[in-house]
C-alpha atoms as a PDB file:
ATOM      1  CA  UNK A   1     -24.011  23.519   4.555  1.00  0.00           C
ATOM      2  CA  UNK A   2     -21.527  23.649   7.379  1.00  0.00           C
ATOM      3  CA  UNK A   3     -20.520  19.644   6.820  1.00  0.00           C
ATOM      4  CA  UNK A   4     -20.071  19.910   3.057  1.00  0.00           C
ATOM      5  CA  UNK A   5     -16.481  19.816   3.336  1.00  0.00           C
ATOM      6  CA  UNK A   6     -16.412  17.307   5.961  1.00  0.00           C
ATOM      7  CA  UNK A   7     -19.003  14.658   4.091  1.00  0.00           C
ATOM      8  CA  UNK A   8     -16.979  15.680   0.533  1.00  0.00           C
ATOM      9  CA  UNK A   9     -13.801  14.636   2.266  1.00  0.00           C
ATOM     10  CA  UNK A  10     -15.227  11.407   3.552  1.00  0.00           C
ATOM     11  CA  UNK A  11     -16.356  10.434  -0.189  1.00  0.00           C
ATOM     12  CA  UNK A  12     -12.830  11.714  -1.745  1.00  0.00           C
ATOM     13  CA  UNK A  13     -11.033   9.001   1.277  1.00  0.00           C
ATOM     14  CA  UNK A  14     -13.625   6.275   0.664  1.00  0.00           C
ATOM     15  CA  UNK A  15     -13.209   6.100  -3.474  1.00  0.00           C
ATOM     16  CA  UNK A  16      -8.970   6.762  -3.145  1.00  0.00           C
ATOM     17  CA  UNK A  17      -9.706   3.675  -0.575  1.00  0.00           C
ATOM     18  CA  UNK A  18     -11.610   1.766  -2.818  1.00  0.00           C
ATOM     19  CA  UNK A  19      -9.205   2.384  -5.290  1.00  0.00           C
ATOM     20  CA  UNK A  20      -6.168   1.233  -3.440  1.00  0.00           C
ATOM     21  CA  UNK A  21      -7.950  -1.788  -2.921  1.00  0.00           C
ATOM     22  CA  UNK A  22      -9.230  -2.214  -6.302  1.00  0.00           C
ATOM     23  CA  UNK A  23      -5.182  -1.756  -7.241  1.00  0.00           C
ATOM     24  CA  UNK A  24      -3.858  -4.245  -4.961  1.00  0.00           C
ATOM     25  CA  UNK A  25      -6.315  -6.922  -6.035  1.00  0.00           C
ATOM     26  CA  UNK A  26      -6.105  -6.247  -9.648  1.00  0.00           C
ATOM     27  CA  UNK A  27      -2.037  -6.269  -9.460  1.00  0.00           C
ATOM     28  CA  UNK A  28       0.519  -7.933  -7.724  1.00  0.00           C
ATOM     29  CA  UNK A  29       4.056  -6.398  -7.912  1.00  0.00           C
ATOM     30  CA  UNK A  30       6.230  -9.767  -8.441  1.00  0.00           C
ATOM     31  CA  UNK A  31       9.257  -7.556  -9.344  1.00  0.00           C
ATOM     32  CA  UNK A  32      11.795  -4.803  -8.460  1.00  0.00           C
ATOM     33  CA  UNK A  33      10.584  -3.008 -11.974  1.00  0.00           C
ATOM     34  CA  UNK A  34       9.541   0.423 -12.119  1.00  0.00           C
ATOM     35  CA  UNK A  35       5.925  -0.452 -12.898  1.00  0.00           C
ATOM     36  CA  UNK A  36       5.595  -3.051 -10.060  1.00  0.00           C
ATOM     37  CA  UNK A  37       7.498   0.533  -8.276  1.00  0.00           C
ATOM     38  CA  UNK A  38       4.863   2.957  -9.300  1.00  0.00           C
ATOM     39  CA  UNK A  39       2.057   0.224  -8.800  1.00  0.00           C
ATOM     40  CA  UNK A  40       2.816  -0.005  -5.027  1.00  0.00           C
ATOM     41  CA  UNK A  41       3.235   3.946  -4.362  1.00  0.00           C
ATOM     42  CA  UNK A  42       0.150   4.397  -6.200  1.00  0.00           C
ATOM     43  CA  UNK A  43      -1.856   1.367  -3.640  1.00  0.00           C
ATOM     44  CA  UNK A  44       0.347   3.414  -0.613  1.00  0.00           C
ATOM     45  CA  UNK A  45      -0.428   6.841  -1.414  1.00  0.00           C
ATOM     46  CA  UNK A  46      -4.131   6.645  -2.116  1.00  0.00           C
ATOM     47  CA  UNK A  47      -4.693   4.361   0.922  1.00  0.00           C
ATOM     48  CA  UNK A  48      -3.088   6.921   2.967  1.00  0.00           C
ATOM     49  CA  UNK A  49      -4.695   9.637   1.402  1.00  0.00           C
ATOM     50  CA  UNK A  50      -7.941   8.205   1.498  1.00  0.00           C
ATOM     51  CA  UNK A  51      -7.494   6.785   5.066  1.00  0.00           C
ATOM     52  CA  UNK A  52      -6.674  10.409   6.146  1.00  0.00           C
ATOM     53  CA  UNK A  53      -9.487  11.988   4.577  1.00  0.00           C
ATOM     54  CA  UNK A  54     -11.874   9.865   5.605  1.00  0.00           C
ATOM     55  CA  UNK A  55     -10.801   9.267   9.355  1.00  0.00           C
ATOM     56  CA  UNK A  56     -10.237  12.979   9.618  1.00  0.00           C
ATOM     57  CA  UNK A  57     -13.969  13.771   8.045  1.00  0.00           C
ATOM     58  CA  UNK A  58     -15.811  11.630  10.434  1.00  0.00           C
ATOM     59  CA  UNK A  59     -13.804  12.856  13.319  1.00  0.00           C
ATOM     60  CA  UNK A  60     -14.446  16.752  12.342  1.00  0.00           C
ATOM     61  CA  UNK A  61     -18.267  15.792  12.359  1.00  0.00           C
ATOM     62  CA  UNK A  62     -18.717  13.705  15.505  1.00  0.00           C
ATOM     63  CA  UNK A  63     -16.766  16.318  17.763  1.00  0.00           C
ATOM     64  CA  UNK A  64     -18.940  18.860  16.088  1.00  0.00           C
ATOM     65  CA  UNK A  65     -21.833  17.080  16.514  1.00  0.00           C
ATOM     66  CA  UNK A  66     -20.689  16.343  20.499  1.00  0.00           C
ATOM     67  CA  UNK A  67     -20.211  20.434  20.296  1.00  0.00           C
ATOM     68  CA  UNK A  68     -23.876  21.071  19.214  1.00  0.00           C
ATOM     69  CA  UNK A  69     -25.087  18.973  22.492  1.00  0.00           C
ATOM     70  CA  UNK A  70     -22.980  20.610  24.893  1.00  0.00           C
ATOM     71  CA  UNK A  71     -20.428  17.834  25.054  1.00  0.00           C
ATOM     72  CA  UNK A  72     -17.080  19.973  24.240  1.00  0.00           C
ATOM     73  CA  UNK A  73     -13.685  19.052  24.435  1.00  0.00           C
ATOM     74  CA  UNK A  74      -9.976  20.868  23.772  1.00  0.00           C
ATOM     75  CA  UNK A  75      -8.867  20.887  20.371  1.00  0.00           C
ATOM     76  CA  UNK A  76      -6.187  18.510  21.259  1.00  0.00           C
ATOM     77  CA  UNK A  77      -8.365  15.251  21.655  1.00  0.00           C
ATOM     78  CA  UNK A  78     -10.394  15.522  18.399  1.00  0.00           C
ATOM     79  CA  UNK A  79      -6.689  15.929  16.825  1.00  0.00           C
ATOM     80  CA  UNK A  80      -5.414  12.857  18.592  1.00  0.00           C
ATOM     81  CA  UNK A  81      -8.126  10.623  18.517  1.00  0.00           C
ATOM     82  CA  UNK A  82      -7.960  11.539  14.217  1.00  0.00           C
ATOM     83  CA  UNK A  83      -3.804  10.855  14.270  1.00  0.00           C
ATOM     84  CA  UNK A  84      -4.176   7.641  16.330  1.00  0.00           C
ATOM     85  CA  UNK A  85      -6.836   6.109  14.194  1.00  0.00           C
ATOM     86  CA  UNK A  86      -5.512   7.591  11.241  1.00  0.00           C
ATOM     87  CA  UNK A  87      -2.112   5.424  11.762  1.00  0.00           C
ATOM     88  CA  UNK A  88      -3.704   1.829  13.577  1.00  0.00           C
ATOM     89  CA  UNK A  89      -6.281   1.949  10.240  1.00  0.00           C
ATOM     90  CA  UNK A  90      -3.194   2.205   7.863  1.00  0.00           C
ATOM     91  CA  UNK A  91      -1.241  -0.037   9.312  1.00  0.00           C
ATOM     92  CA  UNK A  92      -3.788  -3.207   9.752  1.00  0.00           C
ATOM     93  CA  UNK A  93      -4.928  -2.048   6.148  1.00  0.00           C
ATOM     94  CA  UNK A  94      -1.712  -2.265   4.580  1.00  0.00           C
ATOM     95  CA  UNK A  95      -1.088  -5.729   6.431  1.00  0.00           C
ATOM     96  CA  UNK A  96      -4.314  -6.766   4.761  1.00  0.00           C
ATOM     97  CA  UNK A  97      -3.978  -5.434   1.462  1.00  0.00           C
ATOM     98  CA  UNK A  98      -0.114  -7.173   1.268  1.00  0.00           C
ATOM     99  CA  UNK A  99      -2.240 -10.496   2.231  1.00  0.00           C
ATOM    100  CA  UNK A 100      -5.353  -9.617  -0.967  1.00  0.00           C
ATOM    101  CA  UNK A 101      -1.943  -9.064  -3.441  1.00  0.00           C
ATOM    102  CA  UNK A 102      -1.459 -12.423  -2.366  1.00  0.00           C
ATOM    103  CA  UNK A 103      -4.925 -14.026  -3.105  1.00  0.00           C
ATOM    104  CA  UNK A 104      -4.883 -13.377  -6.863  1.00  0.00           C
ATOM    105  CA  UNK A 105      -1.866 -15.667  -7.095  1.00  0.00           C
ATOM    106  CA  UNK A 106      -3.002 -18.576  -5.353  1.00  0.00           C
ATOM    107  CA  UNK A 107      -4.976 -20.785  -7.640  1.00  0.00           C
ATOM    108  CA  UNK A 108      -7.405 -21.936  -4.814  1.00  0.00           C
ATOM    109  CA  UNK A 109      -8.724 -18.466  -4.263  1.00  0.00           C
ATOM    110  CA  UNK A 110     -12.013 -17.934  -6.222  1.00  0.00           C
ATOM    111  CA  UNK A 111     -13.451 -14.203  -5.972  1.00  0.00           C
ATOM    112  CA  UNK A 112     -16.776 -15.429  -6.841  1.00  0.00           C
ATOM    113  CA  UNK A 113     -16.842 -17.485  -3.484  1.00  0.00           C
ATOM    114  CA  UNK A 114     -17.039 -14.258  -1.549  1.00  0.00           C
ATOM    115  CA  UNK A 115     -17.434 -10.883  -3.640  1.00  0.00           C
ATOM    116  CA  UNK A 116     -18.219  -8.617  -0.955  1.00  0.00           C
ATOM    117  CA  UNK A 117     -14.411  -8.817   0.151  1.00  0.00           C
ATOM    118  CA  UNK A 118     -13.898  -6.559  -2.304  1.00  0.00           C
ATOM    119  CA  UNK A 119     -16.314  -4.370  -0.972  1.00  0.00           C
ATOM    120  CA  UNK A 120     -15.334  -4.923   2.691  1.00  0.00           C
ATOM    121  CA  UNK A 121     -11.918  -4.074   1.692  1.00  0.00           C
ATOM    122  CA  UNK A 122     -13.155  -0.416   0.692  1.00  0.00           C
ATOM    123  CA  UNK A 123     -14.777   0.349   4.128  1.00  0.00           C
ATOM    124  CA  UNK A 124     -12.009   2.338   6.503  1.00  0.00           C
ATOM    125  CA  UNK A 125     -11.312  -0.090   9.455  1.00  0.00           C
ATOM    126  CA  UNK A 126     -13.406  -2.946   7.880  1.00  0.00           C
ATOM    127  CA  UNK A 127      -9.414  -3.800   7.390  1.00  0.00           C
ATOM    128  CA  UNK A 128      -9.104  -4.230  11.147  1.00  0.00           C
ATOM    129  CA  UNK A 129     -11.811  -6.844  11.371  1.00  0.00           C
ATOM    130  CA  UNK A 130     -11.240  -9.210   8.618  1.00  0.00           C
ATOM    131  CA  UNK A 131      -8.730 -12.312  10.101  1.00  0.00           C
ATOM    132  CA  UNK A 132      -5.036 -12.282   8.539  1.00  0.00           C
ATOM    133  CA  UNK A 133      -3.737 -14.872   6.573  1.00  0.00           C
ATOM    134  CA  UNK A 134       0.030 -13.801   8.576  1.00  0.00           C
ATOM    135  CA  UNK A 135       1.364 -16.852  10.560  1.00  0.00           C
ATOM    136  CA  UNK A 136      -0.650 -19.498   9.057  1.00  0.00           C
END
């Protein structure tokens, strides 16, 4: 009972994730509008929200889990190992997601050629891994 917060958290962060994602492949702001506005602070906010949650959920758990072993450490590096991965997630995941807003638009790209990008794209730090389309 002592992780239900912690594994609840993780679930909340994974489906804002998945959502942001879902958002920024679904629509591409072409425009200074308000909706193309409220589009991207909606994909920002829940990837951040979502990152945090998550990141900060399986961080609470493994430090606890080093705890139960004997393996203890100061509050301080649970706390910065969370902020730092918190902040290189979000930022390789917002490169990424500016590339996938791109993808829709490009009449070569074909979803059906690889739909577990979708799915990859939902998966904190799966982000990190996938190659950028940036400097081609």
């Amino acid at each position: 009972m002592e992780y239900a917060y912690p594994i609840v958290g993780f679930f909340i962060g994974m489906g804002l994730i998945a959502t942001s994602v879902l958002t920024a492949f679904l629509y591409a702001p072409t425009t200074s509008s308000t909706i193309d506005t409220a589009v991207t602070a909606f994909t920002g906010v829940t990837l951040h929200l979502g990152d945090l949650f998550a990141v900060t959920s399986a961080v609470a758990v493994i430090f606890d889990l080093l705890a139960n072993v004997g393996v203890t450490y100061p509050l301080e590096v649970p706390f910065i190992i969370g902020y730092a991965l918190t902040h290189v997630i979000v930022y390789y995941s917002s490169l990424h997601i500016t590339d996938v807003q791109t993808q829709p638009m490009d009449p070569e790209f074909d979803i059906r050629d690889n739909p577990l990008q979708l799915l990859t794209l939902s998966i904190p730090g799966a982000l990190i891994l996938l190659p950028s389309n940036r400097g081609r």
